[in-house]
N, C-alpha and C. Protein backbone atom coordinates (compact mmCIF):
# COMPACT_ATOMS: atom_id res chain seq x y z
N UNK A 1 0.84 -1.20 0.00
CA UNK A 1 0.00 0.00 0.00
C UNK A 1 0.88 1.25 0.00
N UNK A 2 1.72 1.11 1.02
CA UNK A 2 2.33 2.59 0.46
C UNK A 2 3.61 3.11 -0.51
N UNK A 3 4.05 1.80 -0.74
CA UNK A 3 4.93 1.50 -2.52
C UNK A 3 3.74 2.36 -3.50
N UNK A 4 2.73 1.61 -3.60
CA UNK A 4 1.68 2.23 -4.29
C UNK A 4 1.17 3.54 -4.17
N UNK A 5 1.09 3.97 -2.89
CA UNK A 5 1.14 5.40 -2.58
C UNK A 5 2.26 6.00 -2.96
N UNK A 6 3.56 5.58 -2.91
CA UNK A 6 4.26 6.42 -3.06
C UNK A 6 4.57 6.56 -4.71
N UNK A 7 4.27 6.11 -5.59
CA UNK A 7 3.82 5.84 -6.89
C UNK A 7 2.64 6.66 -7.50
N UNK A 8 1.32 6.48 -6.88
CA UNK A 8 0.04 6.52 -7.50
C UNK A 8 -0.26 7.77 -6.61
N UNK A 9 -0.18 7.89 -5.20
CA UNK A 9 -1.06 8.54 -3.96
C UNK A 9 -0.93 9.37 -4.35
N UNK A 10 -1.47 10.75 -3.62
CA UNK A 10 -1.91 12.05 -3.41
C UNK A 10 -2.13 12.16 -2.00
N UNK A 11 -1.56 13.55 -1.06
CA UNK A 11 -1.98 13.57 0.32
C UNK A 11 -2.53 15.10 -0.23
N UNK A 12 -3.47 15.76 0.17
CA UNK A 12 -4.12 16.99 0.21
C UNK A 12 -4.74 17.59 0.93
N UNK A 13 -4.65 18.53 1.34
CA UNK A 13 -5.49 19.89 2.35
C UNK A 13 -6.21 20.51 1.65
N UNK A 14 -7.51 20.95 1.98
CA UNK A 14 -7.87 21.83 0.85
C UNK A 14 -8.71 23.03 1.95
N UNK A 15 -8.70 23.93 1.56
CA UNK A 15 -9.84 25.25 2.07
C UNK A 15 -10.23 26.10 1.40
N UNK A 16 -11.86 26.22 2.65
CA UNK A 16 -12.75 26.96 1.54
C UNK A 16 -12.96 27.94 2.62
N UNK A 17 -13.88 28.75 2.00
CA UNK A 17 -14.14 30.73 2.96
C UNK A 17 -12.92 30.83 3.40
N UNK A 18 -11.41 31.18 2.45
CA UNK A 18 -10.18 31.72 2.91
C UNK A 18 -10.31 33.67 2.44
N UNK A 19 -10.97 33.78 3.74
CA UNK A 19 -10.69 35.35 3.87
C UNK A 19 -10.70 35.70 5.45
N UNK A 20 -10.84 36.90 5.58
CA UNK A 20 -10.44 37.73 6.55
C UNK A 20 -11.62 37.89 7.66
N UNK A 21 -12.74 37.25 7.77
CA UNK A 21 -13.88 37.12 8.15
C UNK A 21 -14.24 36.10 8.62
N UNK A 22 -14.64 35.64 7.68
CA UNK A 22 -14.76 33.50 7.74
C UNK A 22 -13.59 32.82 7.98
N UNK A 23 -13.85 32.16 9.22
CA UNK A 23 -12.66 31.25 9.11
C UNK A 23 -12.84 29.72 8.50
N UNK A 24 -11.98 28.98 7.95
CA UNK A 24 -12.18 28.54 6.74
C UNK A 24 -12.43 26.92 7.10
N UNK A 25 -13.47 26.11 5.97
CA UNK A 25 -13.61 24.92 6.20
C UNK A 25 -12.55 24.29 5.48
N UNK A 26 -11.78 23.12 6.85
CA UNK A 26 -10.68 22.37 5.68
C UNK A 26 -10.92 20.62 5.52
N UNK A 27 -10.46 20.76 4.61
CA UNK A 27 -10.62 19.08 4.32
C UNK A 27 -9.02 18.52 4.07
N UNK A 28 -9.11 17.14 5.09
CA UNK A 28 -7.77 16.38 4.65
C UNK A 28 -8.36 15.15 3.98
N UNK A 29 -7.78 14.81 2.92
CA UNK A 29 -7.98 13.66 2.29
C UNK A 29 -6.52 12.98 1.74
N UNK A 30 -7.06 11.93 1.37
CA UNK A 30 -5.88 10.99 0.37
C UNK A 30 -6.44 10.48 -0.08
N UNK A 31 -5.88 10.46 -1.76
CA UNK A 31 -6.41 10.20 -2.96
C UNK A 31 -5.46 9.17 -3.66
N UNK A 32 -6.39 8.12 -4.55
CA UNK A 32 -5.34 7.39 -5.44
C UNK A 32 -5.92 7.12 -6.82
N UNK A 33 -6.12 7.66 -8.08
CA UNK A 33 -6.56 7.67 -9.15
C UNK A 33 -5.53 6.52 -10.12
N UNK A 34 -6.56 5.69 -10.86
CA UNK A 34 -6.43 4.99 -11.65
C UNK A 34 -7.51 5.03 -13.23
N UNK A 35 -6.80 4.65 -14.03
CA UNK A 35 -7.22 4.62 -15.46
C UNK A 35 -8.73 3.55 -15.00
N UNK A 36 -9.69 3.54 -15.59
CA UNK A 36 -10.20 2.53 -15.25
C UNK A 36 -10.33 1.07 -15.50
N UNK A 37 -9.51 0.79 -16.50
CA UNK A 37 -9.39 -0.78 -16.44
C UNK A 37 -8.14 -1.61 -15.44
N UNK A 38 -7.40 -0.59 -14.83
CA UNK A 38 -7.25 -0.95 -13.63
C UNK A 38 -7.91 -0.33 -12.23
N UNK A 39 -8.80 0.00 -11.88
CA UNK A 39 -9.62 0.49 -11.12
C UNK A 39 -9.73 -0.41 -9.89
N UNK A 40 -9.59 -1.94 -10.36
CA UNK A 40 -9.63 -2.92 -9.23
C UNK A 40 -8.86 -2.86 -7.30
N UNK A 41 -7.48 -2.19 -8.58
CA UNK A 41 -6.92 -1.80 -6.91
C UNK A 41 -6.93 -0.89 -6.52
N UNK A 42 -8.13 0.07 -6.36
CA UNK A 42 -9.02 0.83 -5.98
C UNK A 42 -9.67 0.41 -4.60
N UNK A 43 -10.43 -0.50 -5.65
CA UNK A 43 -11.63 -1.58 -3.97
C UNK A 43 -10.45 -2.10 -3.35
N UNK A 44 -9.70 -2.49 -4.06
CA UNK A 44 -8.57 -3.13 -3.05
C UNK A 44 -7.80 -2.34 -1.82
N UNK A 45 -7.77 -1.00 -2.00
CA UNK A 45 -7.42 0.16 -1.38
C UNK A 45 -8.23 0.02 -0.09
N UNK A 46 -9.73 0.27 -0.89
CA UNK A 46 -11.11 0.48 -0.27
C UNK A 46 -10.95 -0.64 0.73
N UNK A 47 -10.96 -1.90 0.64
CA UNK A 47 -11.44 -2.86 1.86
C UNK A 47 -9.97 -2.71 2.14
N UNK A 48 -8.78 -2.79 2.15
CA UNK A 48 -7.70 -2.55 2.81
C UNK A 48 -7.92 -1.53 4.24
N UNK A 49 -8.00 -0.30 3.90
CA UNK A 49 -8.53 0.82 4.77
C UNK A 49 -9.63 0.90 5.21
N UNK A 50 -10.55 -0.02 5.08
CA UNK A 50 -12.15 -0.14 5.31
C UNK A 50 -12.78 1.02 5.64
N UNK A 51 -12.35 1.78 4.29
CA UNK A 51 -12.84 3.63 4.41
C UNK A 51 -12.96 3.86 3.36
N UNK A 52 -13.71 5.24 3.09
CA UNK A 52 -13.17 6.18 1.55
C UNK A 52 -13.81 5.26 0.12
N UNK A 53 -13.93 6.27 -0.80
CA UNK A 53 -14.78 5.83 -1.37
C UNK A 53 -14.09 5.34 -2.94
N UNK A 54 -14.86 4.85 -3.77
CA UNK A 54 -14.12 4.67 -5.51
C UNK A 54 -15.58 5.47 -6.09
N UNK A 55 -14.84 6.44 -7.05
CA UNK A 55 -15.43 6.91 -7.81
C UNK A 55 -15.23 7.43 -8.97
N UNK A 56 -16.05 7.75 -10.01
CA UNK A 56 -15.22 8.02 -11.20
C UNK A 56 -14.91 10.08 -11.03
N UNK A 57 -13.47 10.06 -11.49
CA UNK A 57 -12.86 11.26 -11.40
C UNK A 57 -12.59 12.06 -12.80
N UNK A 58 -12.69 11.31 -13.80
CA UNK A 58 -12.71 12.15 -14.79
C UNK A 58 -13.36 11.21 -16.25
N UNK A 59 -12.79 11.54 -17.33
CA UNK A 59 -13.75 10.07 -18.19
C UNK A 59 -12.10 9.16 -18.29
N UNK A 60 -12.79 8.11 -18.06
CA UNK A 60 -11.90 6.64 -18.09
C UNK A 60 -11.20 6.52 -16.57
N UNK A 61 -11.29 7.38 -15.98
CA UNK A 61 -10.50 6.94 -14.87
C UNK A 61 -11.28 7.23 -13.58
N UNK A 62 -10.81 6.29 -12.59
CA UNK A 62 -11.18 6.17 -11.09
C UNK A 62 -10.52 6.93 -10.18
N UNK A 63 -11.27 7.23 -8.99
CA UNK A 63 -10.54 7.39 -7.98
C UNK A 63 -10.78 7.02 -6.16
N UNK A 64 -9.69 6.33 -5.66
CA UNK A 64 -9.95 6.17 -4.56
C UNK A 64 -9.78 7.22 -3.59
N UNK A 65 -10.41 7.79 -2.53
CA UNK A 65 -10.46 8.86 -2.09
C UNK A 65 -10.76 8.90 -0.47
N UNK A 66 -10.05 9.12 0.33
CA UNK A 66 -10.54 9.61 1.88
C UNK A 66 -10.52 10.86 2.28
N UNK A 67 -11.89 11.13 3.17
CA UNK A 67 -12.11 12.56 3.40
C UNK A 67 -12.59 13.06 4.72
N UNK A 68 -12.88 11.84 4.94
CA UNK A 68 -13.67 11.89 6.80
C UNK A 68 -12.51 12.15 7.34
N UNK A 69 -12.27 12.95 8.02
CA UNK A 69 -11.78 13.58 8.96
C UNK A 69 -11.70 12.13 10.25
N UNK A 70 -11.95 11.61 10.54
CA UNK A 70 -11.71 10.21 11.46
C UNK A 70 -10.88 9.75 10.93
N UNK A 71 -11.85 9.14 9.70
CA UNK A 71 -10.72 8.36 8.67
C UNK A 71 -9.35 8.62 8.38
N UNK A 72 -9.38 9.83 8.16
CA UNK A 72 -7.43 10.04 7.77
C UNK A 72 -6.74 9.98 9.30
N UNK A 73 -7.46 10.54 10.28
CA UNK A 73 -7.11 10.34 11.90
C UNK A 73 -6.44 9.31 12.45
N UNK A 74 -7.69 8.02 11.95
CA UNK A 74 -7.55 6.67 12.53
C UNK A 74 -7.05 5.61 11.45
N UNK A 75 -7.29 5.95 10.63
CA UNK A 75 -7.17 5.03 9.41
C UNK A 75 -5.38 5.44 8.39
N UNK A 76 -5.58 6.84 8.00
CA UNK A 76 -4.25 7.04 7.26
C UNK A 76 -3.42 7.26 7.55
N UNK A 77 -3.68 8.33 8.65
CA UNK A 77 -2.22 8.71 9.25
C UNK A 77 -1.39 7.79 9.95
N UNK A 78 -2.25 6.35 10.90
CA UNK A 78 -1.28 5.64 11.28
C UNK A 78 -0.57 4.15 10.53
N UNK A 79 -1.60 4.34 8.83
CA UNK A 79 -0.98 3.60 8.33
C UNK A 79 0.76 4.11 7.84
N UNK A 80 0.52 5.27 7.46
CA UNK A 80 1.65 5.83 6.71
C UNK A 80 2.81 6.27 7.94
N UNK A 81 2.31 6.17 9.01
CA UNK A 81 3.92 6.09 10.14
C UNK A 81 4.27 5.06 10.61
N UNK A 82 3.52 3.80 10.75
CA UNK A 82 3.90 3.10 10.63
C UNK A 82 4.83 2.46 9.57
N UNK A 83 4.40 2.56 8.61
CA UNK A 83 4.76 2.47 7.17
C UNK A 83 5.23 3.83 6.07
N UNK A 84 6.58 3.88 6.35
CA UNK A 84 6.67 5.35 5.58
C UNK A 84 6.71 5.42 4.36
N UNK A 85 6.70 6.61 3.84
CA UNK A 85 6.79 6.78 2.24
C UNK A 85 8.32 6.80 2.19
N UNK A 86 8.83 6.45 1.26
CA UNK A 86 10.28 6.73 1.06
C UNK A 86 10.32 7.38 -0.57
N UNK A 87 9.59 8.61 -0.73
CA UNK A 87 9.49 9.36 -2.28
C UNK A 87 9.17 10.43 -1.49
N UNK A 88 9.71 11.83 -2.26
CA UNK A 88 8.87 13.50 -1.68
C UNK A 88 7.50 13.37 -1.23
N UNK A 89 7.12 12.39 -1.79
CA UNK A 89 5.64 12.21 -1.13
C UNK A 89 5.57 12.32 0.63
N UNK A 90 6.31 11.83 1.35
CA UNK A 90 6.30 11.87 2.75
C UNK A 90 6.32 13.38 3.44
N UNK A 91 6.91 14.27 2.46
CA UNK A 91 6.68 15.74 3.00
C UNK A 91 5.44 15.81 2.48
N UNK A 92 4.94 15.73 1.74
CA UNK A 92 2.92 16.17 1.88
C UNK A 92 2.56 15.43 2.86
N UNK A 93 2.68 14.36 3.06
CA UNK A 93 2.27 13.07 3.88
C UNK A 93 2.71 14.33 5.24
N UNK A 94 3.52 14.68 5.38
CA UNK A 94 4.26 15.18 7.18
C UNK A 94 3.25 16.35 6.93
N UNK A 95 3.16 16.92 6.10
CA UNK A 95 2.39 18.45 6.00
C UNK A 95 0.66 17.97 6.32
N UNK A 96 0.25 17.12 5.60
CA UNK A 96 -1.16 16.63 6.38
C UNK A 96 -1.19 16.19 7.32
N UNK A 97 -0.03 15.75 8.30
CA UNK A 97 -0.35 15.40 9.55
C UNK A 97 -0.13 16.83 10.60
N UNK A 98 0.82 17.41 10.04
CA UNK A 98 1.33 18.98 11.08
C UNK A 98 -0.55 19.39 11.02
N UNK A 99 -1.04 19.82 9.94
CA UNK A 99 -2.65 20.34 9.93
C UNK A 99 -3.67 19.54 10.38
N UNK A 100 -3.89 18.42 10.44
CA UNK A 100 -4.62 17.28 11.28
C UNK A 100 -4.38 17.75 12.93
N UNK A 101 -3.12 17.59 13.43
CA UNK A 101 -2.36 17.90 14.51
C UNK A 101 -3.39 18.91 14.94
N UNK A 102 -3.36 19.94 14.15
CA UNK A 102 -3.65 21.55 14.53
C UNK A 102 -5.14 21.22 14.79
N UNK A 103 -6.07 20.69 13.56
CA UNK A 103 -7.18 20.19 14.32
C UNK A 103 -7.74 19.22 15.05
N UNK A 104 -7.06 18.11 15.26
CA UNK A 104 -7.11 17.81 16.31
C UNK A 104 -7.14 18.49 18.06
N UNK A 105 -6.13 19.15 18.15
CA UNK A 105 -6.00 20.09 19.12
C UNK A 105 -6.86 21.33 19.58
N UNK A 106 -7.47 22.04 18.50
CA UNK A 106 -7.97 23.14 18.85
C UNK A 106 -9.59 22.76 18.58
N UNK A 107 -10.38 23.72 19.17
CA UNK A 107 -11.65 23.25 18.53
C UNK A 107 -12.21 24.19 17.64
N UNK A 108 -11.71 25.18 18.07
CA UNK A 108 -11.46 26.47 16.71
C UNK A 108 -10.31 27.02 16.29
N UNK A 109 -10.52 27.25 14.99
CA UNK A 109 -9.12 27.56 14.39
C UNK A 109 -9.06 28.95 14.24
N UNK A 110 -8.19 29.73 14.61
CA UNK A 110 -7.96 31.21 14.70
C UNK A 110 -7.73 31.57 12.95
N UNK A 111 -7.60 32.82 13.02
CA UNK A 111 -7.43 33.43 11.79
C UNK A 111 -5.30 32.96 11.58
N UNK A 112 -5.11 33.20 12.61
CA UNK A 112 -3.16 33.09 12.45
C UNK A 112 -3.01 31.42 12.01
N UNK A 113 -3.65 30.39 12.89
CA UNK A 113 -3.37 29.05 12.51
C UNK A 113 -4.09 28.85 10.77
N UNK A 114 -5.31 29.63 10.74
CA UNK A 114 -5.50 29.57 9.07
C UNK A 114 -4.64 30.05 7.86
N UNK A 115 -4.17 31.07 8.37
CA UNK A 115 -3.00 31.53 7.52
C UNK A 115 -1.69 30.43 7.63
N UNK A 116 -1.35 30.17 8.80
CA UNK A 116 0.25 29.05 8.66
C UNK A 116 -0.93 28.02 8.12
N UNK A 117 -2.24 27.45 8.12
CA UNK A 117 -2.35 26.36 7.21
C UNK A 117 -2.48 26.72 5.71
N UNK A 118 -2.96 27.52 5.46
CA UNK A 118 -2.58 27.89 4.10
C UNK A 118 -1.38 28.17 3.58
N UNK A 119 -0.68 28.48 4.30
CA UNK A 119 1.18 28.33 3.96
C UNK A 119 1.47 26.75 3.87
N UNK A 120 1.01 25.69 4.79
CA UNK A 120 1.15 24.83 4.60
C UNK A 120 0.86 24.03 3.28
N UNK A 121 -0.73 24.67 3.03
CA UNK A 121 -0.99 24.12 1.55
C UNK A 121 -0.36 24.23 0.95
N UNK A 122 -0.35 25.71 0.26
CA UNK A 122 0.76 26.49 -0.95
C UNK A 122 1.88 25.81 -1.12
N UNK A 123 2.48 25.29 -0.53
CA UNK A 123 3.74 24.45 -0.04
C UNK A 123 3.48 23.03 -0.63
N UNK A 124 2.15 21.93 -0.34
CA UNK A 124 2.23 21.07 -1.00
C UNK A 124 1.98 20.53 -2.26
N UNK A 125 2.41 19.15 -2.44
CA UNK A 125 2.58 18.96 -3.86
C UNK A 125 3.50 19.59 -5.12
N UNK A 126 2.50 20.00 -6.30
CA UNK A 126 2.97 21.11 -7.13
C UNK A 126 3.82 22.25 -6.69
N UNK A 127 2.94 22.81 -5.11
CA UNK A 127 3.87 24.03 -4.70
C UNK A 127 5.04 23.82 -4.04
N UNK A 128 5.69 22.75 -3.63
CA UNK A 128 6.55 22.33 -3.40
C UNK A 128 7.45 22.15 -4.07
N UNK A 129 8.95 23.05 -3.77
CA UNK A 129 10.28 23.03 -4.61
C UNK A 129 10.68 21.75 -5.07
N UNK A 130 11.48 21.96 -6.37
CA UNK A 130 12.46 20.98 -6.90
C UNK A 130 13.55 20.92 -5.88
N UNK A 131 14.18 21.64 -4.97
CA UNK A 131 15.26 21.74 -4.51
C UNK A 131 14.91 20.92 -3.18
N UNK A 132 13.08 21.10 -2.53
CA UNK A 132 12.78 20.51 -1.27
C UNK A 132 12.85 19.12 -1.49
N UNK A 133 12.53 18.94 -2.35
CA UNK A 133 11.91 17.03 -3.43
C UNK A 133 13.81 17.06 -3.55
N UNK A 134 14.15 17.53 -3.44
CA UNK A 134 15.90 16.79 -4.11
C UNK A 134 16.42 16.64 -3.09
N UNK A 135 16.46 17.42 -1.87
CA UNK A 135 16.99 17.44 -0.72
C UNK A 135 16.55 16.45 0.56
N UNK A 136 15.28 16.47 0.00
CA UNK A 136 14.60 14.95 0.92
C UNK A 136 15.02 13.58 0.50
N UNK A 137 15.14 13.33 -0.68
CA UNK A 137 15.58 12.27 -1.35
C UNK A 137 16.77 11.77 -1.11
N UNK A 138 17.96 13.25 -1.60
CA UNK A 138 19.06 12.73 -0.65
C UNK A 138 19.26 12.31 0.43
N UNK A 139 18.67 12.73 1.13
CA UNK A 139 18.58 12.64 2.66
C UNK A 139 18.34 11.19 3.24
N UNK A 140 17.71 10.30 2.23
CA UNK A 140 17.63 8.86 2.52
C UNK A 140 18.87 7.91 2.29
N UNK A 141 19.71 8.71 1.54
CA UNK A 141 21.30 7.89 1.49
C UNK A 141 20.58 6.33 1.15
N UNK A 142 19.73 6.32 -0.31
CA UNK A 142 19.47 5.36 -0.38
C UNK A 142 20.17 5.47 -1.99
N UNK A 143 21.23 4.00 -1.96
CA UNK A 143 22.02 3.85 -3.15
C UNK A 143 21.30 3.04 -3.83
N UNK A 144 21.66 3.28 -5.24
CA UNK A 144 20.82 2.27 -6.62
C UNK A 144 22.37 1.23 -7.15
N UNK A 145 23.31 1.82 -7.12
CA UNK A 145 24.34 1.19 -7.43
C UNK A 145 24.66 -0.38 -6.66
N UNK A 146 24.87 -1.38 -7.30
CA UNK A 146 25.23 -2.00 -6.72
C UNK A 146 26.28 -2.69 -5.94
N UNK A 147 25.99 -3.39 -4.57
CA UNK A 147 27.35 -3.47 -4.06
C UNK A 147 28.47 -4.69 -4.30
């Protein structure tokens, strides 16, 4: 599962009413999209995590998806520390748990913790440097050469 994650996955934050007024609704999920004639290890995902849903995400392809807020709690986050990513993927993976963390903890989120979570977003994935993704990688002193 998390070979495959670290391959296929997606970890994501997302928020909505980001202004100066409203403080904002967030969603943590993890996502794993497939073409659909492999879609199978999708459900396979699905009863693995006995969470989250398969659905179709665009034409021809699937996606497996968690969004409950429990679920990534109880279900993802302690699969993936138990089990780490070893790809840049593990800094989104660390960045959805620092914001989980935050709600977990508070029962309202201030305007300052919405702003460092939106720094947090901006930061993952796509917004995340070539230099952060190169520097993590190294950092595993994991050789391809053989000995």
């Amino acid at each position: 599962v998390t070979g495959f994650t670290d391959a296929e996955g997606h970890f994501f934050v997302s928020l909505k009413n980001k202004n100066t007024k409203l403080l904002p609704n967030i969603t943590l999920g993890y996502k794993v999209s497939q073409k659909e004639d492999s879609g199978g290890v999708l459900y396979d995902l699905q009863r693995f995590f006995k969470c989250g849903r398969v659905v179709k995400e665009r034409e021809g392809y699937l996606k497996y998806e968690v969004t409950k807020f429990d679920d990534i709690i109880c279900k993802i986050i302690p699969h993936f520390k138990l089990f780490p990513l070893v790809t840049s993927k593990f800094l989104n993976f660390v960045d959805l748990e620092k914001v989980a963390e935050i709600l977990v903890n508070n029962k309202k989120i201030t305007l300052k913790e919405s702003d460092y979570i939106f720094n947090i977003i901006s930061n993952m994935n796509k917004g995340r440097t070539f230099e952060d993704k190169f520097h993590f990688t190294n950092s595993l002193n994991i050789s391809l050469k053989p000995e």
